[in-house]
Structure formats: structure tokens, C-alpha cells
C-alpha atoms as a PDB file:
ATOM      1  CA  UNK A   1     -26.007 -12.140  -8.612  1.00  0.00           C
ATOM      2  CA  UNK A   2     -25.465 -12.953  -5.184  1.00  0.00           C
ATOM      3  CA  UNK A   3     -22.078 -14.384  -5.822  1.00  0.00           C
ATOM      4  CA  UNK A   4     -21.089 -11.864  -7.593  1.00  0.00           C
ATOM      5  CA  UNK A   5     -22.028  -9.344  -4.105  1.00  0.00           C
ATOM      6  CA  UNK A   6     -19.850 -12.044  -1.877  1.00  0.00           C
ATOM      7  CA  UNK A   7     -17.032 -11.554  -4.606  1.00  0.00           C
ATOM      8  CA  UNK A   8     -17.157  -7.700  -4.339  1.00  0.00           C
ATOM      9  CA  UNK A   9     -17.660  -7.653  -0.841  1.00  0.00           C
ATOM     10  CA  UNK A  10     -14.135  -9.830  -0.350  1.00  0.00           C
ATOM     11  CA  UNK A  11     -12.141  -7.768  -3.231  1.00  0.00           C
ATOM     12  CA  UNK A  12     -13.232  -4.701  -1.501  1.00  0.00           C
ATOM     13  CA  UNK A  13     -12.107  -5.986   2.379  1.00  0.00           C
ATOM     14  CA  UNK A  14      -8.460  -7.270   0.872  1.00  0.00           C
ATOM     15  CA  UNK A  15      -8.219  -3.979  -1.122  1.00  0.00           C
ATOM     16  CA  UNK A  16      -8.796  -2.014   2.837  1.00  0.00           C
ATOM     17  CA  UNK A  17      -6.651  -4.792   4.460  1.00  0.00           C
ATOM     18  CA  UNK A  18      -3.339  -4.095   1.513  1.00  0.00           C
ATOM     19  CA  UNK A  19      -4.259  -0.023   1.901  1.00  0.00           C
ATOM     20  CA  UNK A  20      -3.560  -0.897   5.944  1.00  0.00           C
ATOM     21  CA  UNK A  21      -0.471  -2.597   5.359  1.00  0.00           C
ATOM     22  CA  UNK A  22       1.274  -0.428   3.389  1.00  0.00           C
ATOM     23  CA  UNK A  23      -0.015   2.341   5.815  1.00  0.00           C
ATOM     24  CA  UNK A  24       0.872   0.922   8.927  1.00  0.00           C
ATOM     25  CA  UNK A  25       4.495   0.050   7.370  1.00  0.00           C
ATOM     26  CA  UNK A  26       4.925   3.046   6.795  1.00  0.00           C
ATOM     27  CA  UNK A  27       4.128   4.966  10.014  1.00  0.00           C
ATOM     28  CA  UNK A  28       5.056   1.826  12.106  1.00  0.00           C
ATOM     29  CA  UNK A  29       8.779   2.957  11.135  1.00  0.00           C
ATOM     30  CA  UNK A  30       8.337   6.125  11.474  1.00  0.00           C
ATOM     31  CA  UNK A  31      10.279   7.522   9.069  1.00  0.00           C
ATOM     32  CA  UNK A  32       7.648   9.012   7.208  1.00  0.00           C
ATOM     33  CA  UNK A  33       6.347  11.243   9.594  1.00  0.00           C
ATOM     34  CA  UNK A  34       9.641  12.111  11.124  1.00  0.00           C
ATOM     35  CA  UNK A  35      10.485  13.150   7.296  1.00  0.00           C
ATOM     36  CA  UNK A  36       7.582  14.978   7.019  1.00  0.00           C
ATOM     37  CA  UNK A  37       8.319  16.732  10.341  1.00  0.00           C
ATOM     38  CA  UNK A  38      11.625  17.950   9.003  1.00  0.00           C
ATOM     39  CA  UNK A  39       9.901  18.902   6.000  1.00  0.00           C
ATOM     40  CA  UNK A  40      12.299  16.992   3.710  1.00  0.00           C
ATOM     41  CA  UNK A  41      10.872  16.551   0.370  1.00  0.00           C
ATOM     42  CA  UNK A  42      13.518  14.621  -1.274  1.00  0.00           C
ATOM     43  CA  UNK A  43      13.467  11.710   2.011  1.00  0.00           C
ATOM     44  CA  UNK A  44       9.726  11.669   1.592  1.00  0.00           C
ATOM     45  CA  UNK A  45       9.705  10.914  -2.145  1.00  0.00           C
ATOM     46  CA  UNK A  46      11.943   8.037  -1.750  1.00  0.00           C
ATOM     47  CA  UNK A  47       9.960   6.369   1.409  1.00  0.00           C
ATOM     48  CA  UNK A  48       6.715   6.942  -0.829  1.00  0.00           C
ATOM     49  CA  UNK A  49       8.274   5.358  -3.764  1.00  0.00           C
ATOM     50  CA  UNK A  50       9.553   2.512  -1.608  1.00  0.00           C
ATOM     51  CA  UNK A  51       5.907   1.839  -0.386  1.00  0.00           C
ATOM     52  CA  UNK A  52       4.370   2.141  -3.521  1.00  0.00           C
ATOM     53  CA  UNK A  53       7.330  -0.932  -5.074  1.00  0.00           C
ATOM     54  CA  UNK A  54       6.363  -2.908  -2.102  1.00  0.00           C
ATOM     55  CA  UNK A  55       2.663  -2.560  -2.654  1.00  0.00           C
ATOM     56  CA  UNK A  56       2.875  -3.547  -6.220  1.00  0.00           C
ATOM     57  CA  UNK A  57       4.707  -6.654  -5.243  1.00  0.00           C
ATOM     58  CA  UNK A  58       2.065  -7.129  -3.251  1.00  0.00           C
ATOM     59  CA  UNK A  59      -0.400  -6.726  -5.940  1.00  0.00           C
ATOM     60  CA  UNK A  60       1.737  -9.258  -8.110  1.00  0.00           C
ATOM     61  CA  UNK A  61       1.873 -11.539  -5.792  1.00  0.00           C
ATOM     62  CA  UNK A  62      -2.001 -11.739  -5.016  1.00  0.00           C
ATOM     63  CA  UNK A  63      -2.970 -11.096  -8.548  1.00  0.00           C
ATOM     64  CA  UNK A  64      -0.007 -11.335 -11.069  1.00  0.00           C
ATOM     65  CA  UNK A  65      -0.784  -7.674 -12.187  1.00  0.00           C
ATOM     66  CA  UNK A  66       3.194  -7.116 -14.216  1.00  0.00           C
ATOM     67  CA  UNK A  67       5.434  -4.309 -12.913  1.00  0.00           C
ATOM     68  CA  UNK A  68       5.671  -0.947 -15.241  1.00  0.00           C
END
């Protein structure tokens, strides 16, 4: 039982440290905001879609979880 706590515990702290990642990627290069600034919907789908590819090779890489 108390393995299985320790095991949570660590899936849920990589989980917040990959959700940081891709958020700080993202507003590190600022393109997201700025695109969301300009209010240009077609600029923010394709930065959103980029993050989301790179966190599922993240995920596959950590996990092996196959691409859809």
C-alpha cells in the first residue's frame, strides 16, 4: 500500500513537471501570447498543435504511449 502512495506521489510530480515544460516552452518564446495578443486564431492553433506533438513525444519517450 505504501508503495503504491510513493508510486502515485512520483507519477503525479513528473505529470506537474511535463505540464511545466510544455508551458514554459511555450510562453518562454513568446509566440503564444504575442498570437493571442493579435488575436490570430489560425497562428494560435498551429503553436498549440506544435506543443501538444512535442508533448506526446515526450510522453513516448518516458512511457512508449504510440502516436494517433
Amino acid at each position: 500500500m505504501l508503495f503504491g502512495i510513493i508510486v502515485l506521489t512520483v507519477l503525479f510530480a513528473l505529470l506537474i513537471m511535463a505540464i511545466g515544460l510544455v508551458e514554459t516552452s511555450c510562453y518562454d518564446s513568446g509566440k503564444l501570447r504575442k498570437a493571442m495578443e493579435e488575436s490570430d486564431k489560425e497562428r494560435i492553433v498551429r503553436i498549440v498543435k506544435a506543443e501538444d506533438t512535442m508533448f506526446k513525444r515526450l510522453l513516448k519517450k518516458t512511457k512508449g504511449v504510440k502516436d494517433e
